[in-house]
PDB file of N, CA and C in Angstrom:
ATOM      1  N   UNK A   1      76.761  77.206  48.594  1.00  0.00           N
ATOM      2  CA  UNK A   1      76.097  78.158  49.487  1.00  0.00           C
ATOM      3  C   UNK A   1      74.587  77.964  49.410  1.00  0.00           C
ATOM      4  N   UNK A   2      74.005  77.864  50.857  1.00  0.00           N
ATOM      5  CA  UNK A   2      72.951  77.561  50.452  1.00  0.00           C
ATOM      6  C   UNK A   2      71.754  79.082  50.508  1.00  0.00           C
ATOM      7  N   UNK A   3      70.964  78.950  49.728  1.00  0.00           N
ATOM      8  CA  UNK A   3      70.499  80.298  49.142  1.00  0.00           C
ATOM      9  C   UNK A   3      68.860  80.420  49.518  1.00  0.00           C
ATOM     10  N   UNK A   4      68.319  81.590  49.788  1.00  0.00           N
ATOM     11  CA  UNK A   4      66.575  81.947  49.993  1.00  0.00           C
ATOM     12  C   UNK A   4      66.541  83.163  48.467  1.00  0.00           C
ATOM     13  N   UNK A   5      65.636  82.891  47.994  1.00  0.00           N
ATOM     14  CA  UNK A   5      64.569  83.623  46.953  1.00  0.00           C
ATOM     15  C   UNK A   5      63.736  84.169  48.005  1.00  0.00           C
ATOM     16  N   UNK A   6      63.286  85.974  48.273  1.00  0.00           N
ATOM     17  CA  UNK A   6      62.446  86.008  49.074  1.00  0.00           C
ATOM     18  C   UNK A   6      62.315  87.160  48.261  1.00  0.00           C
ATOM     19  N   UNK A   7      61.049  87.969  48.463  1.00  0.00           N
ATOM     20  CA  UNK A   7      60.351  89.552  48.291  1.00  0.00           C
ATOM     21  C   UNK A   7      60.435  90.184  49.548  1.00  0.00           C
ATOM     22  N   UNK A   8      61.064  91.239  49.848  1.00  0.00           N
ATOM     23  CA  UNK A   8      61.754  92.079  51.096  1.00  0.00           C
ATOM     24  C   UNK A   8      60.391  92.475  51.868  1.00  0.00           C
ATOM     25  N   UNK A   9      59.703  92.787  50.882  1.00  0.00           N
ATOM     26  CA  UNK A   9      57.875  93.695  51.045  1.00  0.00           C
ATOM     27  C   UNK A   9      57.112  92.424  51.383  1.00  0.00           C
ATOM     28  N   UNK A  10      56.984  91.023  50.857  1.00  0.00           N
ATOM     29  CA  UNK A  10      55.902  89.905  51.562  1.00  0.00           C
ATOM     30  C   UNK A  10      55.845  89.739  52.819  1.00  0.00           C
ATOM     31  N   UNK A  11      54.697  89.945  53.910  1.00  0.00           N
ATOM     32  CA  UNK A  11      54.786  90.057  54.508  1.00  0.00           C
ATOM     33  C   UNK A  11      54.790  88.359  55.124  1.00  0.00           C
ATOM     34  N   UNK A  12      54.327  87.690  54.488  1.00  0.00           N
ATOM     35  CA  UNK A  12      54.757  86.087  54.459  1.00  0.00           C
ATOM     36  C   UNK A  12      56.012  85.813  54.288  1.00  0.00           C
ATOM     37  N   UNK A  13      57.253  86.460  53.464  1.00  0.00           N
ATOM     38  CA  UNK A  13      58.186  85.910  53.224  1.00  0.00           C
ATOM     39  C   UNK A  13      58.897  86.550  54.879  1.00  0.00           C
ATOM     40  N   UNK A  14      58.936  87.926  55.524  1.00  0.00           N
ATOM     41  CA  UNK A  14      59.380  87.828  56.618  1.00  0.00           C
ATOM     42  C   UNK A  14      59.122  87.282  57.500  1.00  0.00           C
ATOM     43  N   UNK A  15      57.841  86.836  57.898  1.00  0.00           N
ATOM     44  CA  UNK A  15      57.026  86.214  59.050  1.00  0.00           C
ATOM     45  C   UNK A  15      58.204  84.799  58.971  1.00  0.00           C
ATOM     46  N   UNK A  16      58.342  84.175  57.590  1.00  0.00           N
ATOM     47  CA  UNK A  16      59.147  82.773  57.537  1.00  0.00           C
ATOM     48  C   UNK A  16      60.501  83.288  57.700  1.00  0.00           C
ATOM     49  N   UNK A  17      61.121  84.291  56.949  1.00  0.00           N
ATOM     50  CA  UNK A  17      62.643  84.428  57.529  1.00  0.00           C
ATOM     51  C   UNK A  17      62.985  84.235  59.398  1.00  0.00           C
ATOM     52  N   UNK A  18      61.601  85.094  59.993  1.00  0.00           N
ATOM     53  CA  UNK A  18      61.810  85.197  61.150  1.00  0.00           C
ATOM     54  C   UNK A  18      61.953  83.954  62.016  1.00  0.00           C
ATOM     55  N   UNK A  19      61.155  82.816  61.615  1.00  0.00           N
ATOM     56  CA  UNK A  19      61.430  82.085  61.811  1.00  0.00           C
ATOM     57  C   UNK A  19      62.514  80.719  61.186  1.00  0.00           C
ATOM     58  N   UNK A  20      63.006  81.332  60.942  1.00  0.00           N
ATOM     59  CA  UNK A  20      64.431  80.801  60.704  1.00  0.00           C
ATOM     60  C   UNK A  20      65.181  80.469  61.346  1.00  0.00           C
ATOM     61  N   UNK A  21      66.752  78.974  62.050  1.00  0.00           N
ATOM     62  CA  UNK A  21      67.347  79.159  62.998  1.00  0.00           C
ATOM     63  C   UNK A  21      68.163  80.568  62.303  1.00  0.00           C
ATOM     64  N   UNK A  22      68.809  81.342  63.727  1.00  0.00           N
ATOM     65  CA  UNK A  22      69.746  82.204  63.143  1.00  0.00           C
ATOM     66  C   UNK A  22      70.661  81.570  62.957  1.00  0.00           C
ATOM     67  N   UNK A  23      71.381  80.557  62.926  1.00  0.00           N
ATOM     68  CA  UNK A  23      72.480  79.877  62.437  1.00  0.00           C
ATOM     69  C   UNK A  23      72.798  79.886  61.217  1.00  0.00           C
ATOM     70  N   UNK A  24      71.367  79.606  60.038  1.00  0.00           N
ATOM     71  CA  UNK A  24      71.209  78.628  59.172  1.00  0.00           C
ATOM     72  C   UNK A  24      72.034  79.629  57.934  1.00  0.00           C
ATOM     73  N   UNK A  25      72.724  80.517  58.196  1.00  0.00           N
ATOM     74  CA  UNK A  25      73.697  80.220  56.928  1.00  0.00           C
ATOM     75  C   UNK A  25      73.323  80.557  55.866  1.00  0.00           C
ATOM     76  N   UNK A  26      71.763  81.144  55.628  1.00  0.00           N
ATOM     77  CA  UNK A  26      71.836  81.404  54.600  1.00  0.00           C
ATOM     78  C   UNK A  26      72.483  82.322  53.390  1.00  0.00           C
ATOM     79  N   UNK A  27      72.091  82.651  52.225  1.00  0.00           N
ATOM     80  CA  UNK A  27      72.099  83.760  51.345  1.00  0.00           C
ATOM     81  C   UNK A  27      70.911  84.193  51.001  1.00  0.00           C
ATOM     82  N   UNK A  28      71.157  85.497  51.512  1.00  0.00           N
ATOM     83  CA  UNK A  28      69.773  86.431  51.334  1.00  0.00           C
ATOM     84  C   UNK A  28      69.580  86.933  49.839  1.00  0.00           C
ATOM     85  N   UNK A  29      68.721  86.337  49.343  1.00  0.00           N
ATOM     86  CA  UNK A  29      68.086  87.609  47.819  1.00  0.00           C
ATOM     87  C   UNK A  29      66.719  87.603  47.326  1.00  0.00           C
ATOM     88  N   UNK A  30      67.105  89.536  48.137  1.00  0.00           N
ATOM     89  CA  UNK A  30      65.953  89.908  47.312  1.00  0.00           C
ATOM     90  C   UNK A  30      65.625  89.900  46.061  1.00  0.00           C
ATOM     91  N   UNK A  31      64.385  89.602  45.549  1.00  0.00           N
ATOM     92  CA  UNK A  31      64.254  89.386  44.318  1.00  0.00           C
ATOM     93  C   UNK A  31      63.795  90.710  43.119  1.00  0.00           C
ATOM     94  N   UNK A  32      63.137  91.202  43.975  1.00  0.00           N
ATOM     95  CA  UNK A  32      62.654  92.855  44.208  1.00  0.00           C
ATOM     96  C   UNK A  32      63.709  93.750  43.343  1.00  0.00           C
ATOM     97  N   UNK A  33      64.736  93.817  44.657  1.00  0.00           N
ATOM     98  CA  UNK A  33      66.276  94.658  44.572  1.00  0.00           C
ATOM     99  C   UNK A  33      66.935  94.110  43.412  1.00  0.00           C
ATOM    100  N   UNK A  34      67.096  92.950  43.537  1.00  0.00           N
ATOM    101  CA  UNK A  34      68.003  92.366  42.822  1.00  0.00           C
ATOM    102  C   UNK A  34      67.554  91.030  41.817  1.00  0.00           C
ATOM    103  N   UNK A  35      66.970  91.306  40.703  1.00  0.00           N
ATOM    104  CA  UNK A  35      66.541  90.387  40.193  1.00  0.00           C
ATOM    105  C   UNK A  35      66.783  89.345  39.462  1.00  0.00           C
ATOM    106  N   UNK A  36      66.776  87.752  39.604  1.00  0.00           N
ATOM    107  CA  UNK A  36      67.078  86.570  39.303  1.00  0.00           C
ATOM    108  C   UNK A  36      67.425  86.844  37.823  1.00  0.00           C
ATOM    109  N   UNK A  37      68.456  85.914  37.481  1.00  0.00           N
ATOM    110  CA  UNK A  37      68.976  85.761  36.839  1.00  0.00           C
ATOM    111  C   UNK A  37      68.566  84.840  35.781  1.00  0.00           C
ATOM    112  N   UNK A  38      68.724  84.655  34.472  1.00  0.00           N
ATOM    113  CA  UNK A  38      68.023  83.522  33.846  1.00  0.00           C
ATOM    114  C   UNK A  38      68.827  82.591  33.777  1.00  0.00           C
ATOM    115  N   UNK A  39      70.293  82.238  34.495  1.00  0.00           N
ATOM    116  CA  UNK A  39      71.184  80.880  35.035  1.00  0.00           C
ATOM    117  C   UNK A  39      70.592  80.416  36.086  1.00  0.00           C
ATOM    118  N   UNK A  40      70.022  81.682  37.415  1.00  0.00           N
ATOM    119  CA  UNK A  40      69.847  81.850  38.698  1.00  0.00           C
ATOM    120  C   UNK A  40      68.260  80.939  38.267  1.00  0.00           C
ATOM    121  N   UNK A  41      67.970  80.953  37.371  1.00  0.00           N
ATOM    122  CA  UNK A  41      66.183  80.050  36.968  1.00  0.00           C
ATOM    123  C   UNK A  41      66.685  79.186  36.627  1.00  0.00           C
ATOM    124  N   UNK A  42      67.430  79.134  35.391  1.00  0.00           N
ATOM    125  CA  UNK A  42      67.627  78.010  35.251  1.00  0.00           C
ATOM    126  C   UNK A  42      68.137  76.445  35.860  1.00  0.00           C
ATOM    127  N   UNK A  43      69.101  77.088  36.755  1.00  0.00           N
ATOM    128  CA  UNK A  43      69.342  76.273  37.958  1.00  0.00           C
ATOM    129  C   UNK A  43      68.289  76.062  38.801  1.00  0.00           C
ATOM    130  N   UNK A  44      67.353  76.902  38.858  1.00  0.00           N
ATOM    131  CA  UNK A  44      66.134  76.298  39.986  1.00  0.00           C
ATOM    132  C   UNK A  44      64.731  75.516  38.990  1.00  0.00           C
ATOM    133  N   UNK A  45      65.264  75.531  37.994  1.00  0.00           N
ATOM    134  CA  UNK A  45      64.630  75.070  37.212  1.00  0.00           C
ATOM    135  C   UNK A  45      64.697  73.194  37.065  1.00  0.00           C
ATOM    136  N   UNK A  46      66.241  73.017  36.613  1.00  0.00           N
ATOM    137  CA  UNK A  46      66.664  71.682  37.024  1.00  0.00           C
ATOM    138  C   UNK A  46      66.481  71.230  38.059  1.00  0.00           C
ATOM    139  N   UNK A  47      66.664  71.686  39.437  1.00  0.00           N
ATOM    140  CA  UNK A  47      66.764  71.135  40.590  1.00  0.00           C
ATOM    141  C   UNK A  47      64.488  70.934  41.000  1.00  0.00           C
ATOM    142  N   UNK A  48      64.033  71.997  40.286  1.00  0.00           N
ATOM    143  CA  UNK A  48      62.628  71.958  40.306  1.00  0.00           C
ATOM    144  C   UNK A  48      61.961  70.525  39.303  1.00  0.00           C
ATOM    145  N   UNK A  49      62.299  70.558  38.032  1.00  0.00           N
ATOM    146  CA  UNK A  49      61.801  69.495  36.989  1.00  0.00           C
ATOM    147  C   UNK A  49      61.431  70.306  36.135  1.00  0.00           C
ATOM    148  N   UNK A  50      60.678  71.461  36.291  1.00  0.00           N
ATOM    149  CA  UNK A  50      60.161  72.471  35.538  1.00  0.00           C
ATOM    150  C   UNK A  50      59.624  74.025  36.002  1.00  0.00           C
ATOM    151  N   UNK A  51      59.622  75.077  34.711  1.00  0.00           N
ATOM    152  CA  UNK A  51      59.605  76.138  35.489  1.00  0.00           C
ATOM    153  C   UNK A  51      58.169  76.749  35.853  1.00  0.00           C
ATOM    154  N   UNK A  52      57.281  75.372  35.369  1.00  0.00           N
ATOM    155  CA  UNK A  52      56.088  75.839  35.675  1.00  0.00           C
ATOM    156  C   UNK A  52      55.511  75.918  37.638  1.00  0.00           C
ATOM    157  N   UNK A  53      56.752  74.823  37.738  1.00  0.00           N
ATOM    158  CA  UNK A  53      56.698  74.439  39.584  1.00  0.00           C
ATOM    159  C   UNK A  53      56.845  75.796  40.385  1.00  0.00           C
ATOM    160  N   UNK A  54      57.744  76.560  39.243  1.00  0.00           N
ATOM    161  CA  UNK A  54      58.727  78.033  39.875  1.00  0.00           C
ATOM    162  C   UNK A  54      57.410  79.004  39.467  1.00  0.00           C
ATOM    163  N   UNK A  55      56.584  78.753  39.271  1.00  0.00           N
ATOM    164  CA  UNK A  55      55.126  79.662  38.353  1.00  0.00           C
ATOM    165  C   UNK A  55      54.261  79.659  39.537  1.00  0.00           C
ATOM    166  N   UNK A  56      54.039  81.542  40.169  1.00  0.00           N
ATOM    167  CA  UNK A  56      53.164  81.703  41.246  1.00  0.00           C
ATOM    168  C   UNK A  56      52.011  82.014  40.215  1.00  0.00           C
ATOM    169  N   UNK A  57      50.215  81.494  40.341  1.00  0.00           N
ATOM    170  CA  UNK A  57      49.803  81.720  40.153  1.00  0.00           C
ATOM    171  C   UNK A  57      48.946  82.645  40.644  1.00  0.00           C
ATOM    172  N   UNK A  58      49.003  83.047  42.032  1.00  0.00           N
ATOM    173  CA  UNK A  58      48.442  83.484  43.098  1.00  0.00           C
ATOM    174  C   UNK A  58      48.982  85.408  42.662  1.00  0.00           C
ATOM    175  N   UNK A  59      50.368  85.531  41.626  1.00  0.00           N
ATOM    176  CA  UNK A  59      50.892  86.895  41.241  1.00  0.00           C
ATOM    177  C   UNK A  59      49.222  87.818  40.831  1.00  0.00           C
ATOM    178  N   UNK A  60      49.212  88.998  41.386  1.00  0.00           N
ATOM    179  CA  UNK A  60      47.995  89.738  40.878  1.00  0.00           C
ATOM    180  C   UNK A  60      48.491  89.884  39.094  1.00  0.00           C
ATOM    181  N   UNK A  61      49.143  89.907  38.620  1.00  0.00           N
ATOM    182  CA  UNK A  61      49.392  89.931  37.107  1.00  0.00           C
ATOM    183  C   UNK A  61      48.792  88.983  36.446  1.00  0.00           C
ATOM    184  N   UNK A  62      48.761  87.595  37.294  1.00  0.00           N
ATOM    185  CA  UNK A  62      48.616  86.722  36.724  1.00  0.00           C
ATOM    186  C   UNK A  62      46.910  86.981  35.957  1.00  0.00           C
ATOM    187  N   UNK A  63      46.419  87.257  37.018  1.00  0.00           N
ATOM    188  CA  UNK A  63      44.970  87.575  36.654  1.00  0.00           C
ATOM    189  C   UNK A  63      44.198  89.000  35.882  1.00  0.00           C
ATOM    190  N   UNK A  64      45.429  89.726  36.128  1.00  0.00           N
ATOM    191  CA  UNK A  64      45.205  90.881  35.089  1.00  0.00           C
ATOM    192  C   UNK A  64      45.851  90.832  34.197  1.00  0.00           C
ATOM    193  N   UNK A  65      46.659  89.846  33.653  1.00  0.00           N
ATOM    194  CA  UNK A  65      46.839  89.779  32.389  1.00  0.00           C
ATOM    195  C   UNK A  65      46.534  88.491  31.709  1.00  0.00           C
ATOM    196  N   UNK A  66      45.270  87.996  32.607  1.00  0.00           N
ATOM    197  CA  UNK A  66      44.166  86.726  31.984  1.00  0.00           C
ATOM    198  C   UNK A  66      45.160  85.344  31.794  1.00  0.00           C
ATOM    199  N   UNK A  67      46.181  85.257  32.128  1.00  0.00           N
ATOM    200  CA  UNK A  67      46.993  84.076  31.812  1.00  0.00           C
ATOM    201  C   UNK A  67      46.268  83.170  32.439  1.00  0.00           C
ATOM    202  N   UNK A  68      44.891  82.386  33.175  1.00  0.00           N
ATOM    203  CA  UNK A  68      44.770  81.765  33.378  1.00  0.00           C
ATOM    204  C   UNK A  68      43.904  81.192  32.059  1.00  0.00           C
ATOM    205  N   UNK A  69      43.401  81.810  31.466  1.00  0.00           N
ATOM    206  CA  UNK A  69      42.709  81.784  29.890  1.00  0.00           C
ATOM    207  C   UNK A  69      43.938  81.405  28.902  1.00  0.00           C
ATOM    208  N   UNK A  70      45.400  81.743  29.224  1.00  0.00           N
ATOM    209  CA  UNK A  70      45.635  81.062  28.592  1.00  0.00           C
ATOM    210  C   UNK A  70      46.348  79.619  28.438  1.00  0.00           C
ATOM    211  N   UNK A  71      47.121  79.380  27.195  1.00  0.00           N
ATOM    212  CA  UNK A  71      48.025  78.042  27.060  1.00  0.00           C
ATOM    213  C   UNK A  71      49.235  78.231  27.413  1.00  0.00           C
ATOM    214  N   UNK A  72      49.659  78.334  28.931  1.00  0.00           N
ATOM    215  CA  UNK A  72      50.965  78.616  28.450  1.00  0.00           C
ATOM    216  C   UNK A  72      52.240  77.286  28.814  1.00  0.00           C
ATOM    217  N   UNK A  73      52.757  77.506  27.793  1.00  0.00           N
ATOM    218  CA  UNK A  73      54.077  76.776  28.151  1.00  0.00           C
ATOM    219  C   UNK A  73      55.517  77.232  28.584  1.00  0.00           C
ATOM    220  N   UNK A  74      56.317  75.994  28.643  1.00  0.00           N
ATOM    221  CA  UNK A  74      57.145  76.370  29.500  1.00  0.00           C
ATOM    222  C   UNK A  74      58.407  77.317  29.763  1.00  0.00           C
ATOM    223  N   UNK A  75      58.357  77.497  28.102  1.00  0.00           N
ATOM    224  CA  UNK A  75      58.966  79.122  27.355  1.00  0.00           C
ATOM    225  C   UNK A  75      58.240  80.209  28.148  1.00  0.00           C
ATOM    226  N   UNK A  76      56.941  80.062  28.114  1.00  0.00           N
ATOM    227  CA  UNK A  76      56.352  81.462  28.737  1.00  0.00           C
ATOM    228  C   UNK A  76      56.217  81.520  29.720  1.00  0.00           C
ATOM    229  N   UNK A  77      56.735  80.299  31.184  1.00  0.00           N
ATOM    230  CA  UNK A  77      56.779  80.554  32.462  1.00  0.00           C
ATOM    231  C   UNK A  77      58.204  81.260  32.636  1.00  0.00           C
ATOM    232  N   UNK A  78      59.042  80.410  32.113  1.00  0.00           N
ATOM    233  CA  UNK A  78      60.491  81.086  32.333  1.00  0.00           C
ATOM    234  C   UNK A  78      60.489  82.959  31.487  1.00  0.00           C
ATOM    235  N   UNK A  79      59.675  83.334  30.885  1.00  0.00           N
ATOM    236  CA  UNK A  79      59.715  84.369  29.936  1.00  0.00           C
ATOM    237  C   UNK A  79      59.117  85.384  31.320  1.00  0.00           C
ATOM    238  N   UNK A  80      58.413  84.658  31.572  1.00  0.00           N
ATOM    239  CA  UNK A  80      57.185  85.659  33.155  1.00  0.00           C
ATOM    240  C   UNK A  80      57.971  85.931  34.138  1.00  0.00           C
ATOM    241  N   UNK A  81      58.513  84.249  34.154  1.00  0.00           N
ATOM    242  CA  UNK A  81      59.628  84.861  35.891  1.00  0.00           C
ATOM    243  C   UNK A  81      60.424  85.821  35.089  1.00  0.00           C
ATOM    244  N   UNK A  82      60.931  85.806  34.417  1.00  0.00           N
ATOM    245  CA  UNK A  82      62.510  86.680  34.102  1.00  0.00           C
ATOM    246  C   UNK A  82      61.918  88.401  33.775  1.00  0.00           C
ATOM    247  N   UNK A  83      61.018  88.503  33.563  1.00  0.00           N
ATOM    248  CA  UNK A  83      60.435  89.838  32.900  1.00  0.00           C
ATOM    249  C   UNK A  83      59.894  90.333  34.749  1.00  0.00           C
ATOM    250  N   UNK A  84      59.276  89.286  35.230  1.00  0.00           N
ATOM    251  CA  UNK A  84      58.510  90.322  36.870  1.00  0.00           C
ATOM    252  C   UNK A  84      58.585  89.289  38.099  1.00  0.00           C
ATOM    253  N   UNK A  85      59.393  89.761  38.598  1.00  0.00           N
ATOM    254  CA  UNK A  85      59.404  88.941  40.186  1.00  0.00           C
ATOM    255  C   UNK A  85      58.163  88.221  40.521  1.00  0.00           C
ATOM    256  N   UNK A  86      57.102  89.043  40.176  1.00  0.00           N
ATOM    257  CA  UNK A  86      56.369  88.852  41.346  1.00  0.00           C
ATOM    258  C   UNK A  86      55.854  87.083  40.204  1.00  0.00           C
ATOM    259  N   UNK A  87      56.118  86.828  39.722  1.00  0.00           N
ATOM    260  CA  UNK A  87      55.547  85.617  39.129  1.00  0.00           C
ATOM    261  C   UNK A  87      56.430  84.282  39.835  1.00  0.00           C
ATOM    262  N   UNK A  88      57.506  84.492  40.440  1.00  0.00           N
ATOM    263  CA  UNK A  88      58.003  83.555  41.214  1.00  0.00           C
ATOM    264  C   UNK A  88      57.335  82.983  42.275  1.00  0.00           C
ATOM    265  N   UNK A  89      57.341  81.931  42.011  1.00  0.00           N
ATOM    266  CA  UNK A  89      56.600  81.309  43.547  1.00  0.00           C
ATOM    267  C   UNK A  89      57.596  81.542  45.012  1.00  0.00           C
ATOM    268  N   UNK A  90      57.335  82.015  46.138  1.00  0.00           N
ATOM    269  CA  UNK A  90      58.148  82.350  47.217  1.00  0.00           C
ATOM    270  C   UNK A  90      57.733  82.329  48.114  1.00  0.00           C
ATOM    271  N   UNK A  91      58.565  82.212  49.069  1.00  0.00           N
ATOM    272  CA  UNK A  91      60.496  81.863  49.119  1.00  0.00           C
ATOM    273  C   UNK A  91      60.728  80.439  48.248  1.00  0.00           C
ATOM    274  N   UNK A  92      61.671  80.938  47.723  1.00  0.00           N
ATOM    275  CA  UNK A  92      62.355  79.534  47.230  1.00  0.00           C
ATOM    276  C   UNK A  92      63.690  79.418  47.665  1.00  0.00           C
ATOM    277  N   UNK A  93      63.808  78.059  48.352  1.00  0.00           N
ATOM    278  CA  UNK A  93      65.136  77.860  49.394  1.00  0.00           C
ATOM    279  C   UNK A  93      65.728  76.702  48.586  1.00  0.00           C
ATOM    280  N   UNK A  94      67.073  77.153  48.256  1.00  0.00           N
ATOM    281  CA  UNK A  94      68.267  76.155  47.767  1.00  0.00           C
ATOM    282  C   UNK A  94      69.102  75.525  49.091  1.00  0.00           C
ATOM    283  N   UNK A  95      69.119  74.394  49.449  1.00  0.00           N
ATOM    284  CA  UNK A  95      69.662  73.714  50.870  1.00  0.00           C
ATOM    285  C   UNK A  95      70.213  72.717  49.935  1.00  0.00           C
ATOM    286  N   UNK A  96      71.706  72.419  50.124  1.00  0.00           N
ATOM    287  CA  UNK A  96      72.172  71.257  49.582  1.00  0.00           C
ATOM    288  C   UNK A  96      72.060  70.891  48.573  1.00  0.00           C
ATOM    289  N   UNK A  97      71.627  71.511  47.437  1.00  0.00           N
ATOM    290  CA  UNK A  97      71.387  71.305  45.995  1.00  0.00           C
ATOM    291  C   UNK A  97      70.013  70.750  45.983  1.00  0.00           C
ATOM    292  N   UNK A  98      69.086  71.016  46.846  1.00  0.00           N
ATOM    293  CA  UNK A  98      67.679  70.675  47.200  1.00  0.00           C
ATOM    294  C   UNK A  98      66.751  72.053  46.982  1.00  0.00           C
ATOM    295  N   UNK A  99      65.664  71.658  46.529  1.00  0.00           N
ATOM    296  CA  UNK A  99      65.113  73.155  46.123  1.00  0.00           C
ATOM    297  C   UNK A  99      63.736  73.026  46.919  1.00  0.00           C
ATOM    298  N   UNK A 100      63.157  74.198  47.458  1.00  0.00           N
ATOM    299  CA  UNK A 100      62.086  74.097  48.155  1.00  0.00           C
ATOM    300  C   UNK A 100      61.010  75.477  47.741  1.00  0.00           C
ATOM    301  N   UNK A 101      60.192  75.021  46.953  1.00  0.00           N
ATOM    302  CA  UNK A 101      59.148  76.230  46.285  1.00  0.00           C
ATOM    303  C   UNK A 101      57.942  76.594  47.359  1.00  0.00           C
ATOM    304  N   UNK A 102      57.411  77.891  47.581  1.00  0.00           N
ATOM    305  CA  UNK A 102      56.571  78.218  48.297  1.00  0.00           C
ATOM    306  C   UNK A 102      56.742  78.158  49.642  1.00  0.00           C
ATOM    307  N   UNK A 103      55.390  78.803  50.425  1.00  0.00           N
ATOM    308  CA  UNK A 103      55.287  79.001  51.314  1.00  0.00           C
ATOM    309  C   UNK A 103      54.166  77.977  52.487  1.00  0.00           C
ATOM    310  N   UNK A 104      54.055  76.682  51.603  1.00  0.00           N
ATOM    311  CA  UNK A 104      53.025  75.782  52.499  1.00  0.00           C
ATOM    312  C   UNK A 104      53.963  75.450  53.727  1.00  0.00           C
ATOM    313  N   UNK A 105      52.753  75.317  54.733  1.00  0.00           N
ATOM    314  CA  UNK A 105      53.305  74.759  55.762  1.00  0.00           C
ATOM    315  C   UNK A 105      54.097  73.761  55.737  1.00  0.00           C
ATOM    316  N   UNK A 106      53.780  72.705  54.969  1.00  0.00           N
ATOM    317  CA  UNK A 106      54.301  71.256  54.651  1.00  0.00           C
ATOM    318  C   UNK A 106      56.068  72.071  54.221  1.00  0.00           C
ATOM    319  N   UNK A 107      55.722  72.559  53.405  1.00  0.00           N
ATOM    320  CA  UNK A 107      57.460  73.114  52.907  1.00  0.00           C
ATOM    321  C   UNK A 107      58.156  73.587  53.733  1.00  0.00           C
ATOM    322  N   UNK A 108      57.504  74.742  54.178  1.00  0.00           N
ATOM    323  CA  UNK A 108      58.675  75.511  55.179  1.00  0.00           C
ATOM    324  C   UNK A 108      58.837  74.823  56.820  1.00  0.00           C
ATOM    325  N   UNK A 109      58.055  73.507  57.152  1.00  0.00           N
ATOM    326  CA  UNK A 109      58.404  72.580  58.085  1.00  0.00           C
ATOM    327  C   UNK A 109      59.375  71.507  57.925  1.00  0.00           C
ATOM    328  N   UNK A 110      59.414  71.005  56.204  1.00  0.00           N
ATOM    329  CA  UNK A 110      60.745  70.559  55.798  1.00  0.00           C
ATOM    330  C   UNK A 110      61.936  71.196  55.667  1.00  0.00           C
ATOM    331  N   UNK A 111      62.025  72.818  55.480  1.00  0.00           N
ATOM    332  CA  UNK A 111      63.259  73.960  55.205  1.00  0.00           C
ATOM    333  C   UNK A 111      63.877  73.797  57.399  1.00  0.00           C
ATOM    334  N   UNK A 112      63.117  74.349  58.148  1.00  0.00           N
ATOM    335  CA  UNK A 112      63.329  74.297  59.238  1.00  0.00           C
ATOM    336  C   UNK A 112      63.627  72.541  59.895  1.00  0.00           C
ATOM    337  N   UNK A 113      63.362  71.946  59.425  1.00  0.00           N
ATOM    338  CA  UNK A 113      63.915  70.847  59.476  1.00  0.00           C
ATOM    339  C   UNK A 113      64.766  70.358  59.174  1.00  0.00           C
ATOM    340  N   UNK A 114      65.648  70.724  57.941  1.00  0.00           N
ATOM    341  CA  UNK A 114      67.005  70.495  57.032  1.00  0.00           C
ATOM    342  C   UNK A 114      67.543  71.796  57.975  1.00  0.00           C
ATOM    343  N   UNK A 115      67.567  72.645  58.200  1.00  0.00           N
ATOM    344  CA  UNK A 115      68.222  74.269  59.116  1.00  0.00           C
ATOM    345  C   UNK A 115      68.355  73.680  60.013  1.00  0.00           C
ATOM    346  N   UNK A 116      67.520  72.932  61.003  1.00  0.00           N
ATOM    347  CA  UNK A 116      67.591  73.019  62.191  1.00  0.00           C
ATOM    348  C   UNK A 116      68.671  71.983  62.823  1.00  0.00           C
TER     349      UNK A 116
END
């Protein structure tokens, strides 16, 4: 099944659902409502290389809780996503055992391209 990581409230992550084919089949999860799993990472973890790829730095936490000061490794990216959504980079789209992080244009023109 192929699967979307989205935040219900980004107003980026709907603007991209909307443009979505309606065909495409996905599985919707909120991350918000319903929060990832540490298999549900870990699997996007493998299919990523690492969970620092899955590491939004752009999260307002990130900067109020100075993590750019620090060292962190890759224990403490997977420790961040699993403790607060908002540290996920998003949407993250599972297509075919293919994983697609963020919201660059470049990405979500390859997601609508594999959908379409």
């Amino acid at each position: 099944m192929n699967k979307i990581y989205y935040l219900a409230s980004c107003d980026t992550c709907r603007k991209i659902i909307k443009s979505l084919p309606e065909d495409s089949q996905l599985e919707y999860h909120d991350i918000k409502q319903n929060p990832i799993t540490e298999a549900e990472l870990d699997q996007m973890q493998q299919l990523a290389g690492s969970y620092e790829a899955l590491f939004s730095r752009k999260a307002q936490l990130y900067k109020s809780m100075d993590l750019k000061n620090k060292n962190l490794t890759e224990s403490d990216y997977k420790k961040y996503i699993l403790e607060h959504y908002t540290f996920l980079s998003r949407p993250v789209f599972i297509i075919d055992g293919k994983i697609y992080i963020g919201n660059s244009q470049k990405n979500i023109a390859e997601v609508l391209k594999v959908l379409g």
